[in-house]
Protein backbone atom coordinates (compact mmCIF):
# COMPACT_ATOMS: atom_id res chain seq x y z
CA UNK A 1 -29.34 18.21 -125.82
CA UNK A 2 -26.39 17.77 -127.90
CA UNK A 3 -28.31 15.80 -130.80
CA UNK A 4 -30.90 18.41 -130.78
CA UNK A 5 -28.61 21.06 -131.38
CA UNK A 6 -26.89 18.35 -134.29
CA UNK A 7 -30.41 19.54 -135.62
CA UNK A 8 -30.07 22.75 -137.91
CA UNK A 9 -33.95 23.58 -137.45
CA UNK A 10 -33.77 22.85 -134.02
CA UNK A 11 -31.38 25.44 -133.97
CA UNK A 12 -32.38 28.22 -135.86
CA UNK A 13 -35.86 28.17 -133.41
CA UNK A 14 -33.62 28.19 -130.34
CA UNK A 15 -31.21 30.94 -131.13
CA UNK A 16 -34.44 33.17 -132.16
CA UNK A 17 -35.61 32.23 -128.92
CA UNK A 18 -32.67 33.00 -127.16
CA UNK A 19 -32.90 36.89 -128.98
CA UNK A 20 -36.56 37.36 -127.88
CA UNK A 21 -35.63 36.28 -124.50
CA UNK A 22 -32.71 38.54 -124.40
CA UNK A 23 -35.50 41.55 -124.30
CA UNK A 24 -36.37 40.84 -121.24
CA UNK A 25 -32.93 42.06 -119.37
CA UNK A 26 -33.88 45.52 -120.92
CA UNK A 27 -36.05 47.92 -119.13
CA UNK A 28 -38.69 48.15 -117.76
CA UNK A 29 -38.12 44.55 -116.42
CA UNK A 30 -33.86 44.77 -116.85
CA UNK A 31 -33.68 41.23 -115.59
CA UNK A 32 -29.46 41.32 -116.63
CA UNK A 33 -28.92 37.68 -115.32
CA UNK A 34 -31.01 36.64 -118.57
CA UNK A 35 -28.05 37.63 -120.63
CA UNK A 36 -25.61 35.33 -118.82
CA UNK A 37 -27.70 32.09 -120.06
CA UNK A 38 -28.77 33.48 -123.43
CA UNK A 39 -25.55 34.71 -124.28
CA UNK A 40 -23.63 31.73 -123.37
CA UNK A 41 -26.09 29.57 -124.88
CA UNK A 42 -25.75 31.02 -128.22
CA UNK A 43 -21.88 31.13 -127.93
CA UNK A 44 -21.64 27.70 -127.03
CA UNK A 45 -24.31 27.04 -130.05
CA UNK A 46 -21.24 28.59 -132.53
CA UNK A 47 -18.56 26.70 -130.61
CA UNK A 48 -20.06 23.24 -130.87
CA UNK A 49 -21.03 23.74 -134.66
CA UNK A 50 -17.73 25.02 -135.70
CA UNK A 51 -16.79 22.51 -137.64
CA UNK A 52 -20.16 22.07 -139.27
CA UNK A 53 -21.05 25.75 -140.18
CA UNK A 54 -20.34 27.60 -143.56
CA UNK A 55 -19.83 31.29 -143.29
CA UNK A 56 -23.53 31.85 -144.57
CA UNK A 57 -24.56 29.92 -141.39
CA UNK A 58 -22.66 31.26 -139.08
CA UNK A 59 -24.30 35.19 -140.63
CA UNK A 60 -28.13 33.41 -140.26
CA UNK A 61 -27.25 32.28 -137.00
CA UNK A 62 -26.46 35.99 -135.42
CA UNK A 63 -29.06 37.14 -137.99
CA UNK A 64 -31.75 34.82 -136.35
CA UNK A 65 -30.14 36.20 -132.67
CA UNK A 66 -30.88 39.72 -133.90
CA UNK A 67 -34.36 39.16 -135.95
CA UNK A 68 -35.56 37.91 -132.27
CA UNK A 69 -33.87 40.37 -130.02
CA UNK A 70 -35.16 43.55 -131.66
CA UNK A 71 -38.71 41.78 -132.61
CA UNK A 72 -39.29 41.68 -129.40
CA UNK A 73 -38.54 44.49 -128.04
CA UNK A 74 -39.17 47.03 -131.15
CA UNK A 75 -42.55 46.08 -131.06
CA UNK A 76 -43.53 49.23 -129.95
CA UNK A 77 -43.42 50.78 -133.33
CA UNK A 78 -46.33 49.31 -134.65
CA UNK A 79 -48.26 50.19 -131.51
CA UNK A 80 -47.68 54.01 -132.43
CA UNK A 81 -48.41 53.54 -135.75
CA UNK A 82 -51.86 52.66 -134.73
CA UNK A 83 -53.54 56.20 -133.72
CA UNK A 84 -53.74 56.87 -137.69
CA UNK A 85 -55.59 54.64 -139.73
CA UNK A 86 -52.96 56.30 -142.76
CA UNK A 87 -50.19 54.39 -141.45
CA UNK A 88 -51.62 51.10 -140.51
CA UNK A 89 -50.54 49.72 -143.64
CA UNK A 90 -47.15 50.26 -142.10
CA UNK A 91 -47.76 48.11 -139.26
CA UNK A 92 -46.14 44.70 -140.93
CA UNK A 93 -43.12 46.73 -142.39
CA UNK A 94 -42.66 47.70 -139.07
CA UNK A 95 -43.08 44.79 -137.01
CA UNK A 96 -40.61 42.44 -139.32
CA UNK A 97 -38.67 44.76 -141.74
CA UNK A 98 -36.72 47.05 -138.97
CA UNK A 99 -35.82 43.45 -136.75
CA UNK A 100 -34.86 42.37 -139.95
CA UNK A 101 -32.25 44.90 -140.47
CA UNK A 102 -31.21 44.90 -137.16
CA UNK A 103 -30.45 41.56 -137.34
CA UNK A 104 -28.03 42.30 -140.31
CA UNK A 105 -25.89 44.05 -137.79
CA UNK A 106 -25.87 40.82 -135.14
CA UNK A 107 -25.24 38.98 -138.30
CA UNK A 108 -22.13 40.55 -139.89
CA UNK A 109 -20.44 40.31 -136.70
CA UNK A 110 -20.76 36.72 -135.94
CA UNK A 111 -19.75 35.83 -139.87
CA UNK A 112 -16.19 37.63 -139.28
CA UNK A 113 -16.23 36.34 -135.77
CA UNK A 114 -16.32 32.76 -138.02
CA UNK A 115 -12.92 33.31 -139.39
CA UNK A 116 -11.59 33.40 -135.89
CA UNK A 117 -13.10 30.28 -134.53
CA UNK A 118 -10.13 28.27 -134.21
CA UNK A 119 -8.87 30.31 -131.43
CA UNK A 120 -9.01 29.24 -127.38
CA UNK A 121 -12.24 30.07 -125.15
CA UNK A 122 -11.15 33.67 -123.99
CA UNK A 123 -9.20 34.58 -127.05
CA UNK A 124 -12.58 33.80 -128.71
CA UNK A 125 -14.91 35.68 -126.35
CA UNK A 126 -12.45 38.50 -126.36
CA UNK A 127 -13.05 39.11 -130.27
CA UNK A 128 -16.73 37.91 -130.34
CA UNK A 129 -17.62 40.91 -127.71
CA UNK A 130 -14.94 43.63 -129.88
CA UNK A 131 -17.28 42.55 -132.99
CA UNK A 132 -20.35 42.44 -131.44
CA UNK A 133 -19.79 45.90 -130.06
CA UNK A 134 -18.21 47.64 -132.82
CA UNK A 135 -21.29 46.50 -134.80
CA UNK A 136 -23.27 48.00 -131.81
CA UNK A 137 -21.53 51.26 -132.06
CA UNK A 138 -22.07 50.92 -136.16
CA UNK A 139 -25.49 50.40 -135.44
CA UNK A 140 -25.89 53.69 -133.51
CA UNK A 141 -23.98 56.10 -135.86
CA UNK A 142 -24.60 54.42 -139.48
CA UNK A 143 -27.28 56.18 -141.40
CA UNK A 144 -27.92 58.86 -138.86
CA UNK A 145 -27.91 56.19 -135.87
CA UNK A 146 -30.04 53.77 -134.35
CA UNK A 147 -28.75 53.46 -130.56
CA UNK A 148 -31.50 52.05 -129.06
CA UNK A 149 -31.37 49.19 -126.91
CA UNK A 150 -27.85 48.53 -126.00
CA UNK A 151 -26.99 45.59 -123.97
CA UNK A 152 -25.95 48.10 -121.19
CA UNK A 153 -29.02 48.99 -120.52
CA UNK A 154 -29.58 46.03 -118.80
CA UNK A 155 -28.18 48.16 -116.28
CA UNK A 156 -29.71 51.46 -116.19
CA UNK A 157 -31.79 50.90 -113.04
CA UNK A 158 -27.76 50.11 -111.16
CA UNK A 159 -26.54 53.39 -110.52
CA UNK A 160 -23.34 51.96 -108.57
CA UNK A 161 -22.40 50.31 -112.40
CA UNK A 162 -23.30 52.64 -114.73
CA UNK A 163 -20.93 55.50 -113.15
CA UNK A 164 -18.57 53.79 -115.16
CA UNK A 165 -19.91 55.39 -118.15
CA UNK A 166 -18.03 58.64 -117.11
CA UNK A 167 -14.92 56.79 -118.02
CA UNK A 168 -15.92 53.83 -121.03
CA UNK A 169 -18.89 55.95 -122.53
CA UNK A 170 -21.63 54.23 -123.76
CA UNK A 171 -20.08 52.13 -126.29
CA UNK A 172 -17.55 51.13 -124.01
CA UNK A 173 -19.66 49.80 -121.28
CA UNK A 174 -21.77 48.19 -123.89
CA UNK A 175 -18.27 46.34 -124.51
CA UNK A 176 -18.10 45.57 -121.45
CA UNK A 177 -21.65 44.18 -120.75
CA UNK A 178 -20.79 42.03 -123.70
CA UNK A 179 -17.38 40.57 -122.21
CA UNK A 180 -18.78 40.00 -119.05
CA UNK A 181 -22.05 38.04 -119.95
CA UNK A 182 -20.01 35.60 -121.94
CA UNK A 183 -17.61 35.04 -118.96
CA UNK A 184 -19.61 31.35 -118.05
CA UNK A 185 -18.65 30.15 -121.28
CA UNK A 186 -15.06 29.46 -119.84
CA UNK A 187 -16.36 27.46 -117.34
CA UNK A 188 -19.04 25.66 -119.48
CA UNK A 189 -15.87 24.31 -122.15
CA UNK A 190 -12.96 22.51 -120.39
CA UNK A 191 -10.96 25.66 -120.50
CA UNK A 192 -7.25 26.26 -118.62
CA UNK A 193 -6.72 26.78 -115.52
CA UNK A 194 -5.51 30.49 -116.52
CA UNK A 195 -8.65 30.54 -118.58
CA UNK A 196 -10.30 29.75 -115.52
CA UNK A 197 -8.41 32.51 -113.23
CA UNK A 198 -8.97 35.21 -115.13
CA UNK A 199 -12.49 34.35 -116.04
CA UNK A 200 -13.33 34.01 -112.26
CA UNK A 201 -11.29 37.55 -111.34
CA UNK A 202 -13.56 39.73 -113.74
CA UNK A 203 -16.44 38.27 -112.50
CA UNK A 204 -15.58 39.51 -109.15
CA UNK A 205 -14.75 42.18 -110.12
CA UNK A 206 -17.50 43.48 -111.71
């Protein structure tokens, strides 16, 4: 597995992957425990490359995350934009211009996350979920917003967990979500034993 991921092509198809399959933990299916793998995978992707990355990279890598993620799961789009044969000629704008500039968002935040890579495992998860989710709540207020599909909703259909919203608000549980979905990665990398503790308290927690 490791010399595969050595492979930059190799790569690039397996973080897109990991976007698309991110959909699923939205509704209608809101499968959450897909986020635990996909997110760690494509943390532990930017961890292992670290040293091999320029800061272009590093932006096509959470570019590619994004391009996937809201491909598949925007798609619905270019379905409406089928009931009038006037705006069928939209249909290919639709389907890989608006995943495209989603995936600017995705992207941005995992290039500045790149200047902090040096940093230990929960340091590092710590600012890659602030990033993320500031670029989230960017994403859902820039240019009259576009807050659809948040990572929280992977939780919609848990009423016990999203009565937290009453205190985080959206964004905040969105942080959250983010935080807590990268949580394996501590116990993936040979982390402390503090590390460890802490890692193993949230997830209790939550």
């Amino acid at each position: 597995m490791h010399k595969l991921i050595r492979n930059k092509y190799f790569c690039f198809f397996f973080i897109l992957i990991l976007g698309c399959t991110t959909s699923f933990s939205l509704p209608p299916y809101n499968y959450f425990i897909i986020n635990f793998f996909t997110f760690s995978f494509f943390f532990s992707i930017l961890i292992l490359k670290k040293n091999e990355l320029n800061k272009i990279t590093f932006f096509t890598y959470g570019w590619l995350f994004g391009f996937g993620y809201f491909f598949s799961n925007l798609y619905w789009i270019s379905i409406s934009l089928t009931f009038d044969e006037s705006f069928k000629f939209l249909i290919p704008l639709s389907l890989i211009l608006v995943p495209a500039f989603m995936g600017i968002f995705y992207g941005t935040a995992v290039y500045f996350f790149s200047h902090f890579i040096k940093k230990n495992n929960l340091i590092l998860i710590l600012i890659f979920s602030v990033l993320l989710g500031l670029t989230e709540f960017i994403r859902g207020t820039i240019l009259t917003g576009f807050p659809w599909n948040l990572f929280a909703f992977s939780f919609s259909d848990k009423l016990l967990f999203i009565q937290i919203l009453s205190i985080t608000g959206t964004y905040g549980f969105n942080l959250l979500c983010i935080t807590l979905f990268l949580l394996p990665v501590i116990f993936i990398f040979k982390s402390s034993k503090f590390e460890i503790s802490v890692a193993t308290i949230l997830i209790i927690f939550f």
